[in-house]
Protein backbone atom coordinates (compact mmCIF):
# COMPACT_ATOMS: atom_id res chain seq x y z
CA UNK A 1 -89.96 31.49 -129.72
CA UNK A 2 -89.18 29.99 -133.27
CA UNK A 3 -86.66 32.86 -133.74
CA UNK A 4 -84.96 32.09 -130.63
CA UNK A 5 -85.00 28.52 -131.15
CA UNK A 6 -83.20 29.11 -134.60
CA UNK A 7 -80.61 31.04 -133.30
CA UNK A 8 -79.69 28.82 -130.56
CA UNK A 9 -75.88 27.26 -131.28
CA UNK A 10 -76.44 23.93 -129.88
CA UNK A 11 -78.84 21.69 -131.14
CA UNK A 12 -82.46 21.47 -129.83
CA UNK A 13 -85.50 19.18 -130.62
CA UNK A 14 -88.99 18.23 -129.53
CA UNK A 15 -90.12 14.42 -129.38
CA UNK A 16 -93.76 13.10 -128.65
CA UNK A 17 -94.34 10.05 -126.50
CA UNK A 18 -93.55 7.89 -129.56
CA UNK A 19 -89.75 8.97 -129.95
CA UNK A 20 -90.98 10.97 -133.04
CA UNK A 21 -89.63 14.62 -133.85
CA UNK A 22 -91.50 17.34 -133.49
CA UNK A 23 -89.57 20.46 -133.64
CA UNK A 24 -85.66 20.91 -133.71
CA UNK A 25 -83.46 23.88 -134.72
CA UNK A 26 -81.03 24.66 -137.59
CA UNK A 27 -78.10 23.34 -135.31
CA UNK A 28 -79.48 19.96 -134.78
CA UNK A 29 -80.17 19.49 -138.13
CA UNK A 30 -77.12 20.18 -138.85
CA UNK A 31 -75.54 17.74 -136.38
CA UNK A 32 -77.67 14.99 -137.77
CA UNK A 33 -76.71 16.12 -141.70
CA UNK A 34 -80.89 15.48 -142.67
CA UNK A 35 -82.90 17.48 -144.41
CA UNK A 36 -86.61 18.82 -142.88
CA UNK A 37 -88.55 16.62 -144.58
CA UNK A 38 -86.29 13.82 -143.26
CA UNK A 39 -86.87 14.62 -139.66
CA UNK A 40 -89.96 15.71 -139.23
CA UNK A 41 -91.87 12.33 -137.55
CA UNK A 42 -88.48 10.19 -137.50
CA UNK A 43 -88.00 8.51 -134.33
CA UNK A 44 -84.88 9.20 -133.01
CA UNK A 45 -83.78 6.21 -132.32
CA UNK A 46 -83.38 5.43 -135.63
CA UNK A 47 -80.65 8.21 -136.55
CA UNK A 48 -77.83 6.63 -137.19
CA UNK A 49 -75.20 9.70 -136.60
CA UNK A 50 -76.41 9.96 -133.13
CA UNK A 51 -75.01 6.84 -132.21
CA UNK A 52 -77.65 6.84 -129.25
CA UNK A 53 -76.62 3.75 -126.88
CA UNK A 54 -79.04 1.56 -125.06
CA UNK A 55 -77.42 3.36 -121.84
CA UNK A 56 -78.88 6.42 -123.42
CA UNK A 57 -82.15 5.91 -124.30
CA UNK A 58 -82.90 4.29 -121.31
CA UNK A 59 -81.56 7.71 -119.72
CA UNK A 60 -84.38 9.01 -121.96
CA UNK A 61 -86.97 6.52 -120.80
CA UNK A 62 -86.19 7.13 -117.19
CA UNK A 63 -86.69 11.21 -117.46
CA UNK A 64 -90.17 10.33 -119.44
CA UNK A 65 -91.53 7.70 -116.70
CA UNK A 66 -90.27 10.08 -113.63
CA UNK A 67 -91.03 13.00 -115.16
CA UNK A 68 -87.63 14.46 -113.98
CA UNK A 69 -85.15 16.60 -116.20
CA UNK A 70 -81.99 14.62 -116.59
CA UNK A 71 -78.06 15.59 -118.36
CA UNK A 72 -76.23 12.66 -120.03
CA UNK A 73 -73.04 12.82 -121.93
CA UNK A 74 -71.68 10.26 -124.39
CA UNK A 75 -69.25 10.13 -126.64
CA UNK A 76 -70.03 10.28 -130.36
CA UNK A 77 -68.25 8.35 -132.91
CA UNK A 78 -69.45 10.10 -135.88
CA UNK A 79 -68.46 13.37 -134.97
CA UNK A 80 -65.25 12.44 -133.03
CA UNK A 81 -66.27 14.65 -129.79
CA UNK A 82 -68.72 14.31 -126.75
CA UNK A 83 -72.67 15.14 -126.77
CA UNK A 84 -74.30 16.94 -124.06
CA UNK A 85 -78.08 16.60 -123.49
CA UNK A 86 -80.24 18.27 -121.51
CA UNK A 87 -83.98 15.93 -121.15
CA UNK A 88 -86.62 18.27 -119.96
């Protein structure tokens, strides 16, 4: 699976019920521009460069409490172009 996951093109993580990182692949680290050791526990909330609205973390919340997948789009600032996610 962790061979998979590293060759994926788009970028993937794994949060707990705390917002905290678990897991993510090369791509999404290099989306974010952090280092391992950087995002390892962060909440992601508190990355900057994902520009993550209250509109979309309350997307988030809402997949959590219902325990349905939801897709979001917004537009990122950082990186000039639209992100896609997929909340499983």
């Amino acid at each position: 699976m962790q061979h998979t996951l590293a060759n994926l093109a788009e970028g993937f993580f794994v949060l707990n019920e705390r917002w905290q990182i678990n897991a993510f692949n090369p791509a999404f680290k290099k989306l974010v521009k952090m280092s391992d050791g950087e995002l390892y526990g962060v909440d992601l909330r508190l990355i900057d460069k994902l520009m993550l609205t209250e509109a979309v973390i309350s997307k988030f919340e809402k997949a959590w409490q219902t325990d349905q997948p939801a897709e979001l789009q917004y537009y990122d600032g950082n990186s000039k172009g639209w992100l896609r996610l997929h909340l499983y």
